[in-house]
C-alpha atoms as a PDB file:
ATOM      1  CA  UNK A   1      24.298  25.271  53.925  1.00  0.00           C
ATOM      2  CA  UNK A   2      25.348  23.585  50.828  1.00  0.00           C
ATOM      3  CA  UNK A   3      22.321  23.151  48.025  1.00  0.00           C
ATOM      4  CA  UNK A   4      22.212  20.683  46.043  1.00  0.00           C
ATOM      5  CA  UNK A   5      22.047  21.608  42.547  1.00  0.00           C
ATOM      6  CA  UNK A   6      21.280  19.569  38.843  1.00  0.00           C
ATOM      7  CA  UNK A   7      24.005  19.818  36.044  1.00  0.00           C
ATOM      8  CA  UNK A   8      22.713  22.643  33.720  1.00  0.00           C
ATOM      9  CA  UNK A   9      23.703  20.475  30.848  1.00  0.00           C
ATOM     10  CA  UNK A  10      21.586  17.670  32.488  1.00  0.00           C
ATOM     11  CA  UNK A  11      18.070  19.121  30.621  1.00  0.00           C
ATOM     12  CA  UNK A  12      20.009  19.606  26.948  1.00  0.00           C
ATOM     13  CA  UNK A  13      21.138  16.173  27.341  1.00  0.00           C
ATOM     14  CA  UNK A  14      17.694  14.414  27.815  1.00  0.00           C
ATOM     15  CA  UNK A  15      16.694  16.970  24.741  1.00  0.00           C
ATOM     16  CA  UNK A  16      19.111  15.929  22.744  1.00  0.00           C
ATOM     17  CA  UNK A  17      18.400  12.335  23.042  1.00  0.00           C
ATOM     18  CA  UNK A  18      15.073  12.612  22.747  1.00  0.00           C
ATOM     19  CA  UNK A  19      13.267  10.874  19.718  1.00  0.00           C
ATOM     20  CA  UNK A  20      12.431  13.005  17.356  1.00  0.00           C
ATOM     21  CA  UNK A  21       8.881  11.857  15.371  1.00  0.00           C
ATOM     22  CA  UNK A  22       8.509  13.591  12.908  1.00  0.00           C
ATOM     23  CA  UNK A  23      11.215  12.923  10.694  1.00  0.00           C
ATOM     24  CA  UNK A  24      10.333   9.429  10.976  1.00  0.00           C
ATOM     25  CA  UNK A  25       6.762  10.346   9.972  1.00  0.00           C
ATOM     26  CA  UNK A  26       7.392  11.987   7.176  1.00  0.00           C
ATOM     27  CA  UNK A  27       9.817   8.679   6.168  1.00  0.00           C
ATOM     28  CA  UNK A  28       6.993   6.256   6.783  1.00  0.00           C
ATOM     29  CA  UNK A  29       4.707   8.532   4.489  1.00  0.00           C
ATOM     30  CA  UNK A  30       7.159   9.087   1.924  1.00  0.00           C
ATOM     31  CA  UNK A  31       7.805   5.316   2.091  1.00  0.00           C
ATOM     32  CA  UNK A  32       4.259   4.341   2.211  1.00  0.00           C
ATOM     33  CA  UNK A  33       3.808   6.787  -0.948  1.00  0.00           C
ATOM     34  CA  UNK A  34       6.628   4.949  -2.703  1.00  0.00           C
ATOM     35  CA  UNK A  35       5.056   1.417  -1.888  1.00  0.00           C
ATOM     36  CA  UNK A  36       1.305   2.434  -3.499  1.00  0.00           C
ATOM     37  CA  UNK A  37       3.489   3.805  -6.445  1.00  0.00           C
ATOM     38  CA  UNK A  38       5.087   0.637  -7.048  1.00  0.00           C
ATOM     39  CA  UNK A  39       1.947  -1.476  -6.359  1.00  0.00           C
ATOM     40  CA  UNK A  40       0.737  -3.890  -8.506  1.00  0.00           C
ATOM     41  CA  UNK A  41      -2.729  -3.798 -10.388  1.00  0.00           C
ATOM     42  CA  UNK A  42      -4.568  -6.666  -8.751  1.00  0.00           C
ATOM     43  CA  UNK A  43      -5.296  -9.982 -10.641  1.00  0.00           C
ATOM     44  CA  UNK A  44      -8.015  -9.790 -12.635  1.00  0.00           C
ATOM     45  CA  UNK A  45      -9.835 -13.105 -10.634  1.00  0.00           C
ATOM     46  CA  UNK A  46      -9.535 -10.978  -7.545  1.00  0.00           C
ATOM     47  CA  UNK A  47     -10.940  -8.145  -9.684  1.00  0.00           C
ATOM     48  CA  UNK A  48     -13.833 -10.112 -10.605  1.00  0.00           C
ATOM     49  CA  UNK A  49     -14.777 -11.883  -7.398  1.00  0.00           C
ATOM     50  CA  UNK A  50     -14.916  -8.240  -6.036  1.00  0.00           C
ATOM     51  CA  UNK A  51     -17.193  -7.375  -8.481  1.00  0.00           C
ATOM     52  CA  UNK A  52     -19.521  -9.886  -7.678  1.00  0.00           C
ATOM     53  CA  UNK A  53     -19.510  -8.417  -4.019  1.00  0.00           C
ATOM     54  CA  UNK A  54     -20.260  -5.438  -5.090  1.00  0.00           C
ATOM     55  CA  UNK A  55     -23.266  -6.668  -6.769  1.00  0.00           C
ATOM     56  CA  UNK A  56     -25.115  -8.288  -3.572  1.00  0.00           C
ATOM     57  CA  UNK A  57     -24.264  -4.788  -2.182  1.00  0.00           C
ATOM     58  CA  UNK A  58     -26.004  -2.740  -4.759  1.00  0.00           C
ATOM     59  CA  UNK A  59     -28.979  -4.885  -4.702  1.00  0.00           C
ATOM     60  CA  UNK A  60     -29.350  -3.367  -0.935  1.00  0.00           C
ATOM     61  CA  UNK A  61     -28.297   0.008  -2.325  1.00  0.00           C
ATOM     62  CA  UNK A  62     -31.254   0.001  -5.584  1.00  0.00           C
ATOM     63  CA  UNK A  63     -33.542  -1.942  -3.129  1.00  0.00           C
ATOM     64  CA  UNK A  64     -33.358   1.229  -0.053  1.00  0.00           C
ATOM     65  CA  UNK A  65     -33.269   4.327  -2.610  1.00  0.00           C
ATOM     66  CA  UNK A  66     -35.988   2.618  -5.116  1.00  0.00           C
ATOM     67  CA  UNK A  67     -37.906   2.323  -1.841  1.00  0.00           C
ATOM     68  CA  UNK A  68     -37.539   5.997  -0.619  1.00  0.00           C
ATOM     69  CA  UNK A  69     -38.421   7.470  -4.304  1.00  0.00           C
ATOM     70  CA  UNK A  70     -41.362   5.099  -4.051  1.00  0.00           C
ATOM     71  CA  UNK A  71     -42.209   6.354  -0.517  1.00  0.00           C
ATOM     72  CA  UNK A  72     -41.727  10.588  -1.809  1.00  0.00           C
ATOM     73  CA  UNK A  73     -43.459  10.138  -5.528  1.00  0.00           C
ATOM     74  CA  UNK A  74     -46.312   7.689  -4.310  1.00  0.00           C
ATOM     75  CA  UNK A  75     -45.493   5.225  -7.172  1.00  0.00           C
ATOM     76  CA  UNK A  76     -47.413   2.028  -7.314  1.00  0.00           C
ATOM     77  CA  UNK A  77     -44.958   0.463  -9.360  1.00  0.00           C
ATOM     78  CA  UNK A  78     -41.663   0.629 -11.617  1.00  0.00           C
ATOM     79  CA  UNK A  79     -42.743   1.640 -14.338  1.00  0.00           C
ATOM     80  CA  UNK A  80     -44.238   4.469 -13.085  1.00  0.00           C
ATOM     81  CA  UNK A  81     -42.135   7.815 -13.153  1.00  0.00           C
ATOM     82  CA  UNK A  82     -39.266   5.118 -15.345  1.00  0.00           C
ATOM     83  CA  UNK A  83     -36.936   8.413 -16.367  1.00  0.00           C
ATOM     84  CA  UNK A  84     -36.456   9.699 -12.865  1.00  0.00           C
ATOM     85  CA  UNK A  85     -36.065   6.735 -11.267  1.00  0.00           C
ATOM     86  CA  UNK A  86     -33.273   6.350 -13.445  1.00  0.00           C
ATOM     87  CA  UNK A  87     -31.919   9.245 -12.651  1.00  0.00           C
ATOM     88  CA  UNK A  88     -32.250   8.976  -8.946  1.00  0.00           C
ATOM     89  CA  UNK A  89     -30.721   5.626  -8.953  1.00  0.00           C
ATOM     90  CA  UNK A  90     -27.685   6.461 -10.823  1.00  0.00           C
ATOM     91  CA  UNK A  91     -27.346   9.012  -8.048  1.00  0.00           C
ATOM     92  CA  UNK A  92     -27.737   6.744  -5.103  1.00  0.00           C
ATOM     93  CA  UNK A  93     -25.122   4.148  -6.529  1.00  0.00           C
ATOM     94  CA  UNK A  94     -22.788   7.753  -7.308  1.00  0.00           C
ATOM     95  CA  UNK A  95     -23.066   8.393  -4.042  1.00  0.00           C
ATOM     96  CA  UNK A  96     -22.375   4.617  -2.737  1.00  0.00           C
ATOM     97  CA  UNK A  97     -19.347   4.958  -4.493  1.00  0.00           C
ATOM     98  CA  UNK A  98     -18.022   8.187  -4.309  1.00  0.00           C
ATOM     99  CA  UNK A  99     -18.363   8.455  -0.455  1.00  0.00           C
ATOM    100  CA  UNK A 100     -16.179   5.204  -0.169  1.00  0.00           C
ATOM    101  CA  UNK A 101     -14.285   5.955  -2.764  1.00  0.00           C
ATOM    102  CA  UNK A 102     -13.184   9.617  -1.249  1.00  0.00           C
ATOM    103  CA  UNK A 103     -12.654   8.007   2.663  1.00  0.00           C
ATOM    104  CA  UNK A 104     -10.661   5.266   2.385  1.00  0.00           C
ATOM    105  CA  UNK A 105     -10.384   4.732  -1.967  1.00  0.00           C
ATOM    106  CA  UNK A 106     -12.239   1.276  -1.427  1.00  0.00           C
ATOM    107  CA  UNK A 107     -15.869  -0.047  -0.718  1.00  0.00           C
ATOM    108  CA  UNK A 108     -15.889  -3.123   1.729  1.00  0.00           C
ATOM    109  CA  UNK A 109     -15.623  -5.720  -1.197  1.00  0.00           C
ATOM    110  CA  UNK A 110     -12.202  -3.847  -2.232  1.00  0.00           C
ATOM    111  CA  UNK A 111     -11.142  -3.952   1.510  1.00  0.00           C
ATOM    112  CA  UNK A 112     -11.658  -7.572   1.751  1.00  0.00           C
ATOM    113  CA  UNK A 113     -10.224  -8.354  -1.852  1.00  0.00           C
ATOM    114  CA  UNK A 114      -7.281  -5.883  -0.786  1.00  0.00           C
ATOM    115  CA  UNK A 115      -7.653  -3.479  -4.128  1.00  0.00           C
ATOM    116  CA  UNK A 116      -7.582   0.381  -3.669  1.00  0.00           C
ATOM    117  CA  UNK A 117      -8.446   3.130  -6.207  1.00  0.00           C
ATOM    118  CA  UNK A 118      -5.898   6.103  -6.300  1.00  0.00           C
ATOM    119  CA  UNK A 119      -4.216   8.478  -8.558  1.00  0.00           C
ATOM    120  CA  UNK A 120      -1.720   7.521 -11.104  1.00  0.00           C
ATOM    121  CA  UNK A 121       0.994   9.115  -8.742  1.00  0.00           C
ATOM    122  CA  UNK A 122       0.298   6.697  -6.069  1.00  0.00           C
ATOM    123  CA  UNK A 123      -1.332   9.748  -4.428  1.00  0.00           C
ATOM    124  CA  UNK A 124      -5.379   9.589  -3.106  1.00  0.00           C
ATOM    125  CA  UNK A 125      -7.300  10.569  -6.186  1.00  0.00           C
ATOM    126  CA  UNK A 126      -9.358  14.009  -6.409  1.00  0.00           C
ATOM    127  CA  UNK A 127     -12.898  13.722  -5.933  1.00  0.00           C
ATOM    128  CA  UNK A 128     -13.674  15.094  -9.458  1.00  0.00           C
ATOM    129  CA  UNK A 129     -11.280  12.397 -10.878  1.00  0.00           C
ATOM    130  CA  UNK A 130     -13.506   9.931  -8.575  1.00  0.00           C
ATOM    131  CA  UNK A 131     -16.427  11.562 -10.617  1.00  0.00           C
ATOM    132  CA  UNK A 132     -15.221  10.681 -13.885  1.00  0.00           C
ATOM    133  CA  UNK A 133     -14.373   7.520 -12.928  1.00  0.00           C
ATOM    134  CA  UNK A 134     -18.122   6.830 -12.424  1.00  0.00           C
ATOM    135  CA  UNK A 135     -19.132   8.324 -14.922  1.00  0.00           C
ATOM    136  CA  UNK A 136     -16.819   6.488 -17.378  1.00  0.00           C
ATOM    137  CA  UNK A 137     -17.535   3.189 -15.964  1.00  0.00           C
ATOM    138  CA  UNK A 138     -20.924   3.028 -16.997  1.00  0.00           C
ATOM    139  CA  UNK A 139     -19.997   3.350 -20.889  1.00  0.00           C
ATOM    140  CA  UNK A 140     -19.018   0.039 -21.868  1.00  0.00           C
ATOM    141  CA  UNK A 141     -22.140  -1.636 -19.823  1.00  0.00           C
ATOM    142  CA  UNK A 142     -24.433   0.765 -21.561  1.00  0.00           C
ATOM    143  CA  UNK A 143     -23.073   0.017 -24.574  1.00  0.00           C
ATOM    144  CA  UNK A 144     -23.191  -3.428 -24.603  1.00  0.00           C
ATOM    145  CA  UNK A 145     -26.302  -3.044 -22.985  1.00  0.00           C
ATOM    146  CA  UNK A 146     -27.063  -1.105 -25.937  1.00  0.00           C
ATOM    147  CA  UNK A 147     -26.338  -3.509 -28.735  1.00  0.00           C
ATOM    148  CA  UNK A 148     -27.896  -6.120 -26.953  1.00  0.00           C
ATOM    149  CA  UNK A 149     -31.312  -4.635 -27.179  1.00  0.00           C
ATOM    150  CA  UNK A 150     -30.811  -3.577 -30.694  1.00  0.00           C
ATOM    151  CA  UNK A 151     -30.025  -7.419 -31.684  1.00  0.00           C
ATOM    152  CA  UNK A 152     -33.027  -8.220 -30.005  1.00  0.00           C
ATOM    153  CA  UNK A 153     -35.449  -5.972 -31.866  1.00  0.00           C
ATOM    154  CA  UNK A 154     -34.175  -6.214 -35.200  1.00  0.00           C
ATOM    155  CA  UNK A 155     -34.564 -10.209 -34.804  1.00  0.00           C
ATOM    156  CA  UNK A 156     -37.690 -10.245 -32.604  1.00  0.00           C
ATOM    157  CA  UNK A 157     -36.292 -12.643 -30.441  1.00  0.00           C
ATOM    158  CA  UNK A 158     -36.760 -11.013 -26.873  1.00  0.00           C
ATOM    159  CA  UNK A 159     -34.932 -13.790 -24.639  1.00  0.00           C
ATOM    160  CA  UNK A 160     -31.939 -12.108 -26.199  1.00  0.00           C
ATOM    161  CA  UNK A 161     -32.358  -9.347 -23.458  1.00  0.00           C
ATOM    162  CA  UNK A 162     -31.506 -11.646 -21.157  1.00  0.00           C
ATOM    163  CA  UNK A 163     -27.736 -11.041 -21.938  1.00  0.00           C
ATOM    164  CA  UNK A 164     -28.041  -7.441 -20.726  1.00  0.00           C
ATOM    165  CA  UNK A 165     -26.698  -9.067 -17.033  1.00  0.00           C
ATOM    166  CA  UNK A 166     -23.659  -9.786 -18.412  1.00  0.00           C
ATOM    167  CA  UNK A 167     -23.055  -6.447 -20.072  1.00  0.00           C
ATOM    168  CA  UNK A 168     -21.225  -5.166 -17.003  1.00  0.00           C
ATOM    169  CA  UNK A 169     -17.922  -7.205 -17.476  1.00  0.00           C
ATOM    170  CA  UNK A 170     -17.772  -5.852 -20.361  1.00  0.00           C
ATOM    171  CA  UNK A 171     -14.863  -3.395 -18.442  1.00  0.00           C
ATOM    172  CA  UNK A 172     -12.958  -6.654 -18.423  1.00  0.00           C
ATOM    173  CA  UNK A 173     -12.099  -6.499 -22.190  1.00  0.00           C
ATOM    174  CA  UNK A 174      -9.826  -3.304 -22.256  1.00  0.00           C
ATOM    175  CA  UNK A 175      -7.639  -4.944 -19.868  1.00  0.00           C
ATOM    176  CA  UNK A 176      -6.348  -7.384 -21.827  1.00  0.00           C
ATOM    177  CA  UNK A 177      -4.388  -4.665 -24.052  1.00  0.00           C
ATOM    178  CA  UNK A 178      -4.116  -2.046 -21.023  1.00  0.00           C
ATOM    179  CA  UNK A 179      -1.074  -1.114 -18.906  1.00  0.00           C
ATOM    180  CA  UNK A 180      -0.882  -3.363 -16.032  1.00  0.00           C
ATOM    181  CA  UNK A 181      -4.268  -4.618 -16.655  1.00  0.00           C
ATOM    182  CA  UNK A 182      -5.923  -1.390 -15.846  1.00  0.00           C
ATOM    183  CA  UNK A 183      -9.508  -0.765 -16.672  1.00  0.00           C
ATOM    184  CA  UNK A 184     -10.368   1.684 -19.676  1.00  0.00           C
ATOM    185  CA  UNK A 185     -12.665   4.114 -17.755  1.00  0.00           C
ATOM    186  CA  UNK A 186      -9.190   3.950 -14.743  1.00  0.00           C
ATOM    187  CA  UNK A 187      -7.099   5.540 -17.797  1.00  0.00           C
ATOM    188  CA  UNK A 188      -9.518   7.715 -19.104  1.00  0.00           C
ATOM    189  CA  UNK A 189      -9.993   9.269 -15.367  1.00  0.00           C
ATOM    190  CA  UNK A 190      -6.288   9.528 -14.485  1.00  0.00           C
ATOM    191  CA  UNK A 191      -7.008   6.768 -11.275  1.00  0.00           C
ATOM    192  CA  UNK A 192      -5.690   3.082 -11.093  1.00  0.00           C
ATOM    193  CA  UNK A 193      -6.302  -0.008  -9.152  1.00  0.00           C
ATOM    194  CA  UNK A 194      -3.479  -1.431  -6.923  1.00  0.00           C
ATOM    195  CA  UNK A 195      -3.457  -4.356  -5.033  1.00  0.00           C
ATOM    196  CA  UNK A 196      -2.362  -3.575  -1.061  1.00  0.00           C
ATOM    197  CA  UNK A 197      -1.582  -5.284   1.045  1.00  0.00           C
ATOM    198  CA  UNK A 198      -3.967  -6.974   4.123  1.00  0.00           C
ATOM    199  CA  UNK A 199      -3.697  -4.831   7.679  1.00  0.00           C
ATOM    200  CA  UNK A 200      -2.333  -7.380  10.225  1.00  0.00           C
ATOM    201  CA  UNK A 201      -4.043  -5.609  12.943  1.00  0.00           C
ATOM    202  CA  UNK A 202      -7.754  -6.406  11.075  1.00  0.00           C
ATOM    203  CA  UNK A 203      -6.756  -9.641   9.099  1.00  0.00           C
ATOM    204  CA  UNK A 204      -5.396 -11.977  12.326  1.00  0.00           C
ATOM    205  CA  UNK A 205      -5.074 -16.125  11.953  1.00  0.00           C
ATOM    206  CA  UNK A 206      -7.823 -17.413  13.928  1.00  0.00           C
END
């Protein structure tokens, strides 16, 4: 009785022309590497308008942490225990940031103005570089912040405080003599803004 028997070279064959997928892996992340090297800092109009949705999300941010220190310290109202409400508020919005930051290098107003925070190298940025980035950011607000009150003792004229809400674009100014339009507390923390672009699996034509 005659068997019937496969070609031994009949198993090498179908490994051999097997795709191989990790060479191309490593090729799409080198590529994709290359791409956020050679992005471009986002426009400073789409920098702004994100800015502005960042601020309707902080108000939720303040709003829930100012009501849980209220809840835990039993204050009646804001100006009660002033100092370390400060304090605990410039944690919650550290953490708002830093969490989004280190996941995905964008909060949801980046995503849906398409900016992303990373390293200078194109690489994701270390979490203590995310940390100075925070804490460098406030410096120019405070600042102007800063002066604004000062005007408005020395002249007695208290509406001037009124300009303190403004103090926050204050970041906008270094940009205007910055590489590629770059923020001053972005160069001071080794990160950068780039502009990516949209995921056509989340950003379909209706």
């Amino acid at each position: 009785m005659k068997t019937r028997t496969s070609p031994p070279h009949s198993a090498r064959s179908r490994q051999k022309t097997r795709p191989s997928s990790q060479p191309e892996a490593a090729l799409g992340q080198r590529d994709l590497a290359q791409a956020l090297l050679d992005a471009p800092a986002p426009p400073r109009l789409r920098t702004f308008a994100s800015m502005m949705y960042e601020g309707v999300l902080l108000f939720a941010v303040v709003f829930l942490a100012g009501y849980l220190f209220d809840t835990l310290t039993q204050s009646r109202h804001a100006l009660m225990l002033r100092g370390g409400r400060q304090v605990w508020l410039f944690i919650a919005i550290g953490a708002y940031f830093l969490i989004c930051w280190k996941r995905s290098g964008q909060t949801l107003p980046m995503k849906a103005w398409h900016i992303k925070v990373l390293g200078v190298q194109g690489q994701p940025a270390p979490f203590w570089r995310l940390m100075l980035r925070y804490a460098y950011m406030w410096v120019l607000p405070l600042s102007g912040a800063g002066l604004v009150w000062l005007a408005a003792s020395l002249s007695g004229w208290n509406a001037m405080l009124m300009l303190i809400v403004a103090t926050p674009f204050l970041v906008f100014i270094p940009t205007w003599f910055t590489t590629q339009q770059q923020f001053l507390h972005d160069l001071l923390a080794g990160t950068r803004l780039v502009s990516v672009q949209p995921n056509p699996k989340t950003s379909k034509n209706p």
